[in-house]
Protein backbone atom coordinates (compact mmCIF):
# COMPACT_ATOMS: atom_id res chain seq x y z
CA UNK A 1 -87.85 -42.76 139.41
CA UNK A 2 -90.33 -45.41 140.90
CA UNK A 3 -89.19 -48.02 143.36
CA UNK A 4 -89.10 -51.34 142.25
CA UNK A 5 -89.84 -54.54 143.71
CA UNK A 6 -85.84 -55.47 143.56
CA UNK A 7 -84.91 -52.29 144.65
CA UNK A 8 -86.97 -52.61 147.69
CA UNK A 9 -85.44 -56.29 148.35
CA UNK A 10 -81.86 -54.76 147.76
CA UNK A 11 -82.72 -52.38 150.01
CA UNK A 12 -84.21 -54.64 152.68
CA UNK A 13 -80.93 -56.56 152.96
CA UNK A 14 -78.89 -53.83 153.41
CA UNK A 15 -80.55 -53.26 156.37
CA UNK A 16 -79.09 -56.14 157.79
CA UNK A 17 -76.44 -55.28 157.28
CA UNK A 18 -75.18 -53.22 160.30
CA UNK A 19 -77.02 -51.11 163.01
CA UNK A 20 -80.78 -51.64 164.34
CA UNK A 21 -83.45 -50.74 162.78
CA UNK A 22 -87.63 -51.26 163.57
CA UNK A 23 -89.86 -53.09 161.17
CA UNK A 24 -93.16 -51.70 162.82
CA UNK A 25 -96.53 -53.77 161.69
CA UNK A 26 -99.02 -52.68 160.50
CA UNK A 27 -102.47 -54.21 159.54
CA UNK A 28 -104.48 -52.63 157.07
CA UNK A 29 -103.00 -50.66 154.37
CA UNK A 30 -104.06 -47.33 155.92
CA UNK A 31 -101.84 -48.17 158.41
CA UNK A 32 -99.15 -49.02 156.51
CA UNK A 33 -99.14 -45.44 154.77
CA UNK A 34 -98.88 -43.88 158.23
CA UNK A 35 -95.96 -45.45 159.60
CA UNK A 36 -94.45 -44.60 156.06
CA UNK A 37 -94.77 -41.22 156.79
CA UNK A 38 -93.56 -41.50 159.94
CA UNK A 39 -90.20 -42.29 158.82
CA UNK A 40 -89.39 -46.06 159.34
CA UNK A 41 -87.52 -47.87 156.81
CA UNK A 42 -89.14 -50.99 156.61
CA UNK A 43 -92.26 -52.97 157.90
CA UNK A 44 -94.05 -56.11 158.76
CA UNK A 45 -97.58 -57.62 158.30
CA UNK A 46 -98.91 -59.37 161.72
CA UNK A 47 -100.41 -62.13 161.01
CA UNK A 48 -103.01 -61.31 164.25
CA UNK A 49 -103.23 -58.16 163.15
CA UNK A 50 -104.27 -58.39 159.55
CA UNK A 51 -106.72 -61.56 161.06
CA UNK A 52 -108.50 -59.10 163.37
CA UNK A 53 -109.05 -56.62 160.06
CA UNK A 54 -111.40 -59.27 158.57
CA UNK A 55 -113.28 -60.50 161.52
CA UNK A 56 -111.11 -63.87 162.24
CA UNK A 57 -108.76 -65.11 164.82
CA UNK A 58 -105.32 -64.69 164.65
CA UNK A 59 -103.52 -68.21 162.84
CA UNK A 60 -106.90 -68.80 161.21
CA UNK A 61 -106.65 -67.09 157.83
CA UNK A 62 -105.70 -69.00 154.80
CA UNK A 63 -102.92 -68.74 151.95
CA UNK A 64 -105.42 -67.03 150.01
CA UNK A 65 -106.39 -64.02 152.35
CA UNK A 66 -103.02 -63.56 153.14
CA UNK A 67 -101.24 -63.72 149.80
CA UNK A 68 -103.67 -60.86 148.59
CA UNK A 69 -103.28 -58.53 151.86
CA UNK A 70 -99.31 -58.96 151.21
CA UNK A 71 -99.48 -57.65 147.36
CA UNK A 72 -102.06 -55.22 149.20
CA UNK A 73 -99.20 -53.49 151.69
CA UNK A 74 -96.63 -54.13 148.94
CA UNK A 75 -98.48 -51.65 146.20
CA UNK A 76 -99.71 -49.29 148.83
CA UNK A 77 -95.72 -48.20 149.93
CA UNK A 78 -92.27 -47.45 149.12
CA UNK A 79 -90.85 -49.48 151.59
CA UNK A 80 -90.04 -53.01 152.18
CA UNK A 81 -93.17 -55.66 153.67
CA UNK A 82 -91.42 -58.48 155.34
CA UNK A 83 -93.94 -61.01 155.41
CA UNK A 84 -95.54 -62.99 158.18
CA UNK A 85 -95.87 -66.19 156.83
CA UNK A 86 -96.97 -68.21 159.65
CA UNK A 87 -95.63 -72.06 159.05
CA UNK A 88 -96.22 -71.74 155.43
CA UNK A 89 -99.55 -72.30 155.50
CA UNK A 90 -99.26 -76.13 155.17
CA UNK A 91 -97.29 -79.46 157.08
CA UNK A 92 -95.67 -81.04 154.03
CA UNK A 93 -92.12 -79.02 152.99
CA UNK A 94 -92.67 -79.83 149.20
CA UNK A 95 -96.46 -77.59 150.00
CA UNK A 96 -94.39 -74.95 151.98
CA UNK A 97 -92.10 -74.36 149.20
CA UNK A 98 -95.18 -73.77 147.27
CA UNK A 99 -97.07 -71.30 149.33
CA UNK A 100 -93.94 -69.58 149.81
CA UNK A 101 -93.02 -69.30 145.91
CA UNK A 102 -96.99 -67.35 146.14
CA UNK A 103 -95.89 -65.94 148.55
CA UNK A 104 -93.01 -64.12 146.77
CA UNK A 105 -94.89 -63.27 144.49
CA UNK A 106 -96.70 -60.41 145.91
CA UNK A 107 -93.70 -58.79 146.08
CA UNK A 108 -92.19 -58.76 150.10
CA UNK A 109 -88.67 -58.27 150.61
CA UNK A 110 -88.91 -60.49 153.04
CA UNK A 111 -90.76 -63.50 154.59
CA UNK A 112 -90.93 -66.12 157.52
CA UNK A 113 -91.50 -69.00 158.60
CA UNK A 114 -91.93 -70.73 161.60
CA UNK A 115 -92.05 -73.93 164.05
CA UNK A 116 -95.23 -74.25 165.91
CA UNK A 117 -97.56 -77.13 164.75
CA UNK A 118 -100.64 -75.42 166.14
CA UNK A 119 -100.99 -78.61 168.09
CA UNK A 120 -101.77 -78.11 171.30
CA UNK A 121 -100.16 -82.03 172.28
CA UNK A 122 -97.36 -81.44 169.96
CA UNK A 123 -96.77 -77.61 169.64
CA UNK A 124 -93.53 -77.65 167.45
CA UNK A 125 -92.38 -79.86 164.50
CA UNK A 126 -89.53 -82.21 165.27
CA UNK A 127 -86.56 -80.93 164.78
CA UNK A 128 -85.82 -82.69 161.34
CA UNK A 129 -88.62 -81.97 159.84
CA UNK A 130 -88.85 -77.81 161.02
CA UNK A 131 -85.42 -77.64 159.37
CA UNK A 132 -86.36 -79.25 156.34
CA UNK A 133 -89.38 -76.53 155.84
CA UNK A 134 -86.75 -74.10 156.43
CA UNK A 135 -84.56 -75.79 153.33
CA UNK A 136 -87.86 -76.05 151.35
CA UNK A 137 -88.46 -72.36 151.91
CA UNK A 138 -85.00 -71.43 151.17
CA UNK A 139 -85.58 -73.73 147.41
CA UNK A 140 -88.41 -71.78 146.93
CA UNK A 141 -87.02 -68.29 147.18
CA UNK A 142 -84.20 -68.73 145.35
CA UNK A 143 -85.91 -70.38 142.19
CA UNK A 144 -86.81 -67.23 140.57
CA UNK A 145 -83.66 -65.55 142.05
CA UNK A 146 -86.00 -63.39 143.82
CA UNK A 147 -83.70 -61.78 146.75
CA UNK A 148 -86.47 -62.19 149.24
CA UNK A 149 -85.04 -62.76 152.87
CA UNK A 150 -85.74 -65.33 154.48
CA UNK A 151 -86.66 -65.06 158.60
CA UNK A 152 -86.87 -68.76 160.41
CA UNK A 153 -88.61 -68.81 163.68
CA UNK A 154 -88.29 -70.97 166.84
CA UNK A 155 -91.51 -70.40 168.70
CA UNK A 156 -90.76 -72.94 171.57
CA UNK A 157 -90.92 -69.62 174.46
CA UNK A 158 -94.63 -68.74 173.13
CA UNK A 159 -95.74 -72.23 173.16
CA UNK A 160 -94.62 -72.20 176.79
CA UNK A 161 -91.26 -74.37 176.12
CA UNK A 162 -88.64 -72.09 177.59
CA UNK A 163 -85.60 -73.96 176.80
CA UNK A 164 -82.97 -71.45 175.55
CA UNK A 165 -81.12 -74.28 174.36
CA UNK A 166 -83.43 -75.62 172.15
CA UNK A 167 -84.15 -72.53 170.72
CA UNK A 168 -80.42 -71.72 170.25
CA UNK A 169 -80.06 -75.15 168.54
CA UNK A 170 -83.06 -74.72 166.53
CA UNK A 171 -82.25 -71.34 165.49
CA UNK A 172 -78.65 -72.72 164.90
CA UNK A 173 -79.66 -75.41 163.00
CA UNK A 174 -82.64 -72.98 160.79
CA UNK A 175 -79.06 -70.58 159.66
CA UNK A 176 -77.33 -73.49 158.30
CA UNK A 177 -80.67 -74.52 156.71
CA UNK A 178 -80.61 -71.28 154.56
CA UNK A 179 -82.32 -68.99 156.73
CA UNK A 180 -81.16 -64.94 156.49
CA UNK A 181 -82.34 -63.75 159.78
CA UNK A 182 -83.02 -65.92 163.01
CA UNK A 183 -86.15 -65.38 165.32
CA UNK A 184 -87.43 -66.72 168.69
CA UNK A 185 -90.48 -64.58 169.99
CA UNK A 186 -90.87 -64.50 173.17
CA UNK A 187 -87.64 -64.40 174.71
CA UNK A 188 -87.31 -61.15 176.70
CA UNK A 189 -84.28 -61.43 179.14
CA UNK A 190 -80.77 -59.64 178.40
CA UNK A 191 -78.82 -63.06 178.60
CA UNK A 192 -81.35 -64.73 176.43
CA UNK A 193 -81.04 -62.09 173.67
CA UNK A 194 -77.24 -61.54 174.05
CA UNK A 195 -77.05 -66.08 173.81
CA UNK A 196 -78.79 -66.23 171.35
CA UNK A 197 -77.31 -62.93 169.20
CA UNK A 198 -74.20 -64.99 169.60
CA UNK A 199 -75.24 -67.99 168.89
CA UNK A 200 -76.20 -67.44 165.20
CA UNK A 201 -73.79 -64.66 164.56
CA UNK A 202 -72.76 -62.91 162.45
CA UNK A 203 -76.40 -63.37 160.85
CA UNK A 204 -78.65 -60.74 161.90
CA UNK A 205 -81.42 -61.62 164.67
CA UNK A 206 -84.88 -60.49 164.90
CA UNK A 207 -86.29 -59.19 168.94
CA UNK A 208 -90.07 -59.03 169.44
CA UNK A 209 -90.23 -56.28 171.58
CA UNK A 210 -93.35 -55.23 173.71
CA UNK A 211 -94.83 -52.18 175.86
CA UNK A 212 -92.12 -53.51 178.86
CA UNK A 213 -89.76 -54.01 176.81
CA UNK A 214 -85.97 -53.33 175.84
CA UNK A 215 -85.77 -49.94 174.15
CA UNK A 216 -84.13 -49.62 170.85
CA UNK A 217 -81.04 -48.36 171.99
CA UNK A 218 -80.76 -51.03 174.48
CA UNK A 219 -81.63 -53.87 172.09
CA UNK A 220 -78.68 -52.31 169.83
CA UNK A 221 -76.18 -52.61 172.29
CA UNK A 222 -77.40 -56.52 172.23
CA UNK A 223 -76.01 -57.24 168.61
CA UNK A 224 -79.94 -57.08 167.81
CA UNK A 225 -80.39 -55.82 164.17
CA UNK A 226 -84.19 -55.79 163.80
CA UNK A 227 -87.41 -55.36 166.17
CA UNK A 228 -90.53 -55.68 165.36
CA UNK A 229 -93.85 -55.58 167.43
CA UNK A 230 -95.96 -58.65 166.39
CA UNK A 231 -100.08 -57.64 166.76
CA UNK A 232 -99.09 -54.68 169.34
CA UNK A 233 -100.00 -51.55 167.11
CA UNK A 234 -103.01 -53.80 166.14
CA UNK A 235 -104.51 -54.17 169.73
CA UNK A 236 -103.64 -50.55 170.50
CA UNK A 237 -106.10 -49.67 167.98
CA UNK A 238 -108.81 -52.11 168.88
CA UNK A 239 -108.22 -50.95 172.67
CA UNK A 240 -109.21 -47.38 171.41
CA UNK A 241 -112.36 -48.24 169.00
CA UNK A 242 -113.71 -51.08 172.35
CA UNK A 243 -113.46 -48.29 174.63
CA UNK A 244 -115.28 -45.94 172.44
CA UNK A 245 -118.13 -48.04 171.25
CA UNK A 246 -118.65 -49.62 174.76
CA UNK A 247 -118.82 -46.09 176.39
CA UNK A 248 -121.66 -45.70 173.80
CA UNK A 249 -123.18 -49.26 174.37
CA UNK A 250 -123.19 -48.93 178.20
CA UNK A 251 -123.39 -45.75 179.34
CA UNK A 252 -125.01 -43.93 176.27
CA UNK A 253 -122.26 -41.17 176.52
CA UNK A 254 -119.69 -40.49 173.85
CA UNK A 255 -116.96 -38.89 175.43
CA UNK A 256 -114.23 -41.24 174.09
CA UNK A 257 -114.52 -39.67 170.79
CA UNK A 258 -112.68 -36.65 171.96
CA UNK A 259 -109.59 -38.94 172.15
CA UNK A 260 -109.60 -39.52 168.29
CA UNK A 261 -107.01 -38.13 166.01
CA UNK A 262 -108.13 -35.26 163.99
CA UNK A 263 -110.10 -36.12 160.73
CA UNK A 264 -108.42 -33.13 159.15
CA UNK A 265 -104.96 -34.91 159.57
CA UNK A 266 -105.97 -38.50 158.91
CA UNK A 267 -106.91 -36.97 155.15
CA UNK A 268 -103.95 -34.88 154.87
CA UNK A 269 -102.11 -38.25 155.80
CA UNK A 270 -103.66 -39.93 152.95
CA UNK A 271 -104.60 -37.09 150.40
């Protein structure tokens, strides 16, 4: 029987409810068949990730590009796509809620949306106004009764304001706004994730996690439901092809290539 777009949001939400579970990201939709078949329950565009894929830098993409790589991951698995949804793609609420009604469209489970400005002399929104995007975002979603979940981000740690307090108020402040799941990249510490699990409990929290980071089990024992890995898989990749094509560029040698994966699995993956 085929999987439809509610079943995948039912499912999605279910998730959240109890346990830990990893919503790897991938970029492309080649990579999103892979980590199907490796097993994982649900994933996660990267906003950096899918930028790199068409030649741009990461936060620099537009509604547009996005809205059709989203329906792109959404028809190419089985799973749920949570989407990242940078700041809704516009300042205004009243525009968020639009973009973000697109945005459900393309059929995610999920979607986010976040804090930062972009601004280097003003990084995040004030504090009214982010939660009133959240409240926008939350109108939009539930219009159509879609079931999409809805992720708000503090992103005060990777715009170099580490103030756990303001990111537990934010975060706080984003839940009673209508958000699902809470989210504050960037914070890495034990006590930070155990404050702010608590904080916003019981709704489920969000961990970036990176190569020296917590390890599943140990971000379970947290009270953190869901990790994802932002761009990570993304630059692994890239670190592979550079290497390769620089060997070649430099040196004139190709013995990078060895390191590939097998082109007999790659189509067996996708055949």
């Amino acid at each position: 029987m085929p999987i439809t777009v509610a079943d995948k949001r039912a499912t999605f939400r279910k998730l959240h409810e109890a346990g830990c579970f990893v919503i790897p990201n991938p970029y492309d939709v080649g990579s999103a068949k892979a980590l199907q078949q490796l097993g994982f329950k649900a994933l996660a565009s990267t906003s950096a990730g899918f930028a790199w894929t068409i030649g741009k830098a990461d936060n620099q993409v537009t509604v547009d590009d996005v809205c059709t790589h989203l329906a792109a991951l959404c028809a190419a698995v089985d799973l749920p796509v949570n989407a990242d949804f940078e700041g809704g793609f516009a300042h205004e609420a009243e525009k968020v809620a639009a973009n973000v009604a697109r945005g459900v469209k393309t059929g995610v489970a999920g979607l986010s949306i976040e804090d930062s400005t972009g601004e280097a002399a003003k990084p995040l929104y004030d504090r009214a106004h982010a939660i009133a995007r959240i409240k926008a975002a939350r109108a939009a979603i539930d219009a159509d009764k879609s079931g999409v979940l809805l992720t708000g981000r503090c992103e005060a740690f990777l715009v170099g304001q580490n103030d756990l307090n303001l990111v537990i108020d934010r975060l706080s402040a984003y839940s009673d706004a209508g958000a699902d799941c809470l989210y504050a990249p960037g914070i890495k510490t034990k006590e930070e994730i155990a404050a702010v699990v608590k904080a916003v409990a019981p709704k489920p929290v969000n961990l970036l996690i990176g190569p020296s980071g917590l390890s599943v089990a140990q971000a379970a024992e947290l009270g953190v439901r869901r990790i994802s890995v932002g761009g990570s898989l993304a630059r692994t990749a890239w670190a592979g092809f550079l290497r390769a094509a620089r060997e070649i560029a430099e040196h004139g040698t190709f013995s990078e290539m060895a390191k590939g994966h097998p082109a007999g699995e790659l189509n067996k993956m996708f055949g």
